[in-house]
N, C-alpha and C. Protein backbone atom coordinates (compact mmCIF):
# COMPACT_ATOMS: atom_id res chain seq x y z
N UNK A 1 -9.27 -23.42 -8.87
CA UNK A 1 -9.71 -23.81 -7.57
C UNK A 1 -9.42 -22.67 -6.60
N UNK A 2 -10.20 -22.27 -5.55
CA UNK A 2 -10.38 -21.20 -4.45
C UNK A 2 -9.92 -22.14 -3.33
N UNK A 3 -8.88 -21.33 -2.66
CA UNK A 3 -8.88 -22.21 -0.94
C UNK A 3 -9.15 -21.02 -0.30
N UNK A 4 -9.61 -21.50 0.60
CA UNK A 4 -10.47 -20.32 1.85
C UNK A 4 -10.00 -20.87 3.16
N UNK A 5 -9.46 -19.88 3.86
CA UNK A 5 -8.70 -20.31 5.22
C UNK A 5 -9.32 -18.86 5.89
N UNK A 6 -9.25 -18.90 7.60
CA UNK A 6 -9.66 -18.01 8.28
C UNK A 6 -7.99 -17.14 8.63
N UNK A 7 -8.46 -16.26 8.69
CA UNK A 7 -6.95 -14.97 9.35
C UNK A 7 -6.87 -14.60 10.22
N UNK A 8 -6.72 -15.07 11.84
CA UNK A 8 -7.26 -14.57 13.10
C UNK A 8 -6.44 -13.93 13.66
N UNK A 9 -4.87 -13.27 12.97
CA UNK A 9 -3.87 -12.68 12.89
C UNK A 9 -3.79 -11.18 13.28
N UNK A 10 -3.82 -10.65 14.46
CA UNK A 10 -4.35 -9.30 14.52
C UNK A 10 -5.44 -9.02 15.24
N UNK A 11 -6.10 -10.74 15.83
CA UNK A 11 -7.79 -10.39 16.42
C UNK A 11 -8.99 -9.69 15.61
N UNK A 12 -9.57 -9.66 16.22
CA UNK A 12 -11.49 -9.52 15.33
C UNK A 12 -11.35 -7.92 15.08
N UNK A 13 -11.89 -7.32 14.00
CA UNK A 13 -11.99 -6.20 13.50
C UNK A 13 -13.16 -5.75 14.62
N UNK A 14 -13.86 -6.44 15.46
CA UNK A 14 -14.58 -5.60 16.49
C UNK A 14 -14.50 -5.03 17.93
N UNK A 15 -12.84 -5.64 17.82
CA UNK A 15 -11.92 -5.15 19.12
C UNK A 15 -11.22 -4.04 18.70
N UNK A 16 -11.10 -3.45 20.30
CA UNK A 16 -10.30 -2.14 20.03
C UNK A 16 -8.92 -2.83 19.72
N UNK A 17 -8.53 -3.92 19.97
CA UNK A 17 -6.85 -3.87 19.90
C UNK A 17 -6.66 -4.73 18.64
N UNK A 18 -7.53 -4.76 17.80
CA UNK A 18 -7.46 -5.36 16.23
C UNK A 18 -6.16 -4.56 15.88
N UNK A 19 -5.02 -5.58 15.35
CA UNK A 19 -3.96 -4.86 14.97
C UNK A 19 -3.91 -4.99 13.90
N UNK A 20 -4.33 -4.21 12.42
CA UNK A 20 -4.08 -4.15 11.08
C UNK A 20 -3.11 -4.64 10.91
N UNK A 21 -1.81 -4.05 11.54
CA UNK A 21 -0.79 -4.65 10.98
C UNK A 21 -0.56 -6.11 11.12
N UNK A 22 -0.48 -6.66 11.68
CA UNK A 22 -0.74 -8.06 12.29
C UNK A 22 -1.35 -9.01 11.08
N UNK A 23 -2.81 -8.21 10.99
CA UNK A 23 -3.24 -9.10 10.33
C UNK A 23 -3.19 -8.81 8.89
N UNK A 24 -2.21 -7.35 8.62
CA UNK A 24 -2.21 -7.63 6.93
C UNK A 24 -0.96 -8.61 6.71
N UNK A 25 -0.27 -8.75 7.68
CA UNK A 25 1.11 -9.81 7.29
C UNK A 25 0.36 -11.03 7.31
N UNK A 26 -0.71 -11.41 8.68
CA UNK A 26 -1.15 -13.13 8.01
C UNK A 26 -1.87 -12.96 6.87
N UNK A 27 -2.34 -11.90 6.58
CA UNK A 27 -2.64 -12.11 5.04
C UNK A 27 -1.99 -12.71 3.84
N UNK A 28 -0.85 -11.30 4.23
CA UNK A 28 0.19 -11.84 2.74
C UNK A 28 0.88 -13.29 3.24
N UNK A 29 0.83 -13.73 4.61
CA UNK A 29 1.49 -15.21 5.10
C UNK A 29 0.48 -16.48 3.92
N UNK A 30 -0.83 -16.06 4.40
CA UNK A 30 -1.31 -16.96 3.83
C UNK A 30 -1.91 -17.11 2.12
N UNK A 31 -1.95 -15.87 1.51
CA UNK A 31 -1.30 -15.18 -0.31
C UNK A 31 -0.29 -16.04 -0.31
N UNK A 32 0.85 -16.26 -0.04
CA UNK A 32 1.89 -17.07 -0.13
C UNK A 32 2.08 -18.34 -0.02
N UNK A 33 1.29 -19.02 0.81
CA UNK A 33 0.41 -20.62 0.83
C UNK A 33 -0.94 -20.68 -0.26
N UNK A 34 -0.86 -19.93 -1.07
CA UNK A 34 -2.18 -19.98 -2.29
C UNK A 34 -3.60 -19.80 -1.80
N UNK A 35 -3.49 -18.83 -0.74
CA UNK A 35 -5.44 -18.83 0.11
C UNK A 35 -5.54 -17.97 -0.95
N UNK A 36 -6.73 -18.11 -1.57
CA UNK A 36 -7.59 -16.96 -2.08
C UNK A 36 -8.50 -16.09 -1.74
N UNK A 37 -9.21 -17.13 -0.72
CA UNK A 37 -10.71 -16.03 0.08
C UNK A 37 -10.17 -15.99 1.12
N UNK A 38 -10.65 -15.35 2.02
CA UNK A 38 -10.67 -15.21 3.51
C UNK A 38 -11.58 -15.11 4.37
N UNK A 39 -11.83 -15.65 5.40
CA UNK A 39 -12.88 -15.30 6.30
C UNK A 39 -12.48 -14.48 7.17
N UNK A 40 -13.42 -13.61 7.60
CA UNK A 40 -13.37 -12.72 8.97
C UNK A 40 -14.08 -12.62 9.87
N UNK A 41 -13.61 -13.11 11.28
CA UNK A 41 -14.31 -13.40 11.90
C UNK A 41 -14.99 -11.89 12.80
N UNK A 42 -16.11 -11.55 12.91
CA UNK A 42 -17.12 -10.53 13.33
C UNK A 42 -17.96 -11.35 14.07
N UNK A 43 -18.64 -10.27 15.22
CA UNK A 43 -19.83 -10.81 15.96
C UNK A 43 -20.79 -11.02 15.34
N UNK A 44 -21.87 -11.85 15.50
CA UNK A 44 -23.16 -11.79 15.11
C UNK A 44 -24.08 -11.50 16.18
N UNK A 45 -23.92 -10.36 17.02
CA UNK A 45 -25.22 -9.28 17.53
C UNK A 45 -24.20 -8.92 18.84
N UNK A 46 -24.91 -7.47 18.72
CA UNK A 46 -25.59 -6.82 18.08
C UNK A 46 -25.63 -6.78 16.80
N UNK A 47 -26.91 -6.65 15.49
CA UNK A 47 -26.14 -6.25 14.74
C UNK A 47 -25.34 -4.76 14.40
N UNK A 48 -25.62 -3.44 14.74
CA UNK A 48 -24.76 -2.23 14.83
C UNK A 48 -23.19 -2.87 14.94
N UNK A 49 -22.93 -3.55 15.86
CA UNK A 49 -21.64 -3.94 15.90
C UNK A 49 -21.06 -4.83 14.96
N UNK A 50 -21.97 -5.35 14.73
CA UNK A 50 -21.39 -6.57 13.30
C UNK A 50 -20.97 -5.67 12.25
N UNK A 51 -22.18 -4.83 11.87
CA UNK A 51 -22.18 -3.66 10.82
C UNK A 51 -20.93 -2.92 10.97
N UNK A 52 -20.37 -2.14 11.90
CA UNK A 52 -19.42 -1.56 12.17
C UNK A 52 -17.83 -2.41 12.14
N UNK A 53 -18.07 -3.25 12.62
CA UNK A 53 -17.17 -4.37 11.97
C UNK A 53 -16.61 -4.66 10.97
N UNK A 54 -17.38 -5.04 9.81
CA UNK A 54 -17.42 -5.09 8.69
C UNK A 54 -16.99 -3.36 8.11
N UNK A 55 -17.51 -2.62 8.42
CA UNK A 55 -17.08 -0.83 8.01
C UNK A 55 -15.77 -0.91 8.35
N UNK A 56 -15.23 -1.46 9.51
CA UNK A 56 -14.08 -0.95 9.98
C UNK A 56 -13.12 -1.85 9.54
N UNK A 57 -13.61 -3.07 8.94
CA UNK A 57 -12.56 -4.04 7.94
C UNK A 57 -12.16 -3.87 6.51
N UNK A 58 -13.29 -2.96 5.59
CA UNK A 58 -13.72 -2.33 4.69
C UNK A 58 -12.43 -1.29 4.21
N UNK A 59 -12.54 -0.76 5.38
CA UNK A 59 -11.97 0.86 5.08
C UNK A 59 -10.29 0.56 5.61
N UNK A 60 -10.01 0.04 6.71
CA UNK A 60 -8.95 -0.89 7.36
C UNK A 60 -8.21 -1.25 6.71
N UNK A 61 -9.02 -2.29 6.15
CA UNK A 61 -7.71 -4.02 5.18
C UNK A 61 -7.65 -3.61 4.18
N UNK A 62 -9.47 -3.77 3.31
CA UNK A 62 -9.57 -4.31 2.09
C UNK A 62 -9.70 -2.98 1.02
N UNK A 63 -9.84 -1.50 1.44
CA UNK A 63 -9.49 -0.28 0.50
C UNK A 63 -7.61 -0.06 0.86
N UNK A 64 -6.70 -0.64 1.37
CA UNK A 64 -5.27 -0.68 1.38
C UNK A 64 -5.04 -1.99 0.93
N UNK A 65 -5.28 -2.91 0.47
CA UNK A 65 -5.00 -4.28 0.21
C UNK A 65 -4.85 -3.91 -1.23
């Protein structure tokens, strides 16, 4: 079984003040309560900014995770 919870720990990867660190600890907070997926919350439009979003969560979280 997959549980999927949101991580809003750190703010949106499309703000300047998205704090990685922040949100790699609610990560491992919620790894430790058995979440498996995660959602991330990004704008939906522009899309350039959504896109960049997602790049900057990419390279950010999930290539150091």
């Amino acid at each position: 079984m997959d549980v999927h919870f949101v991580c809003p720990d750190g703010g949106s990867p499309a703000n300047d003040d998205f704090s990685v660190d922040a949100h790699l600890a609610g990560l491992a907070a919620l790894e430790e309560l058995g979440v498996t997926w995660v959602g991330v919350p990004v704008p939906g439009d522009p899309l350039d900014r959504t896109v960049e979003a997602l790049h900057r969560y990419g390279e950010e979280i999930i290539d150091g995770y």
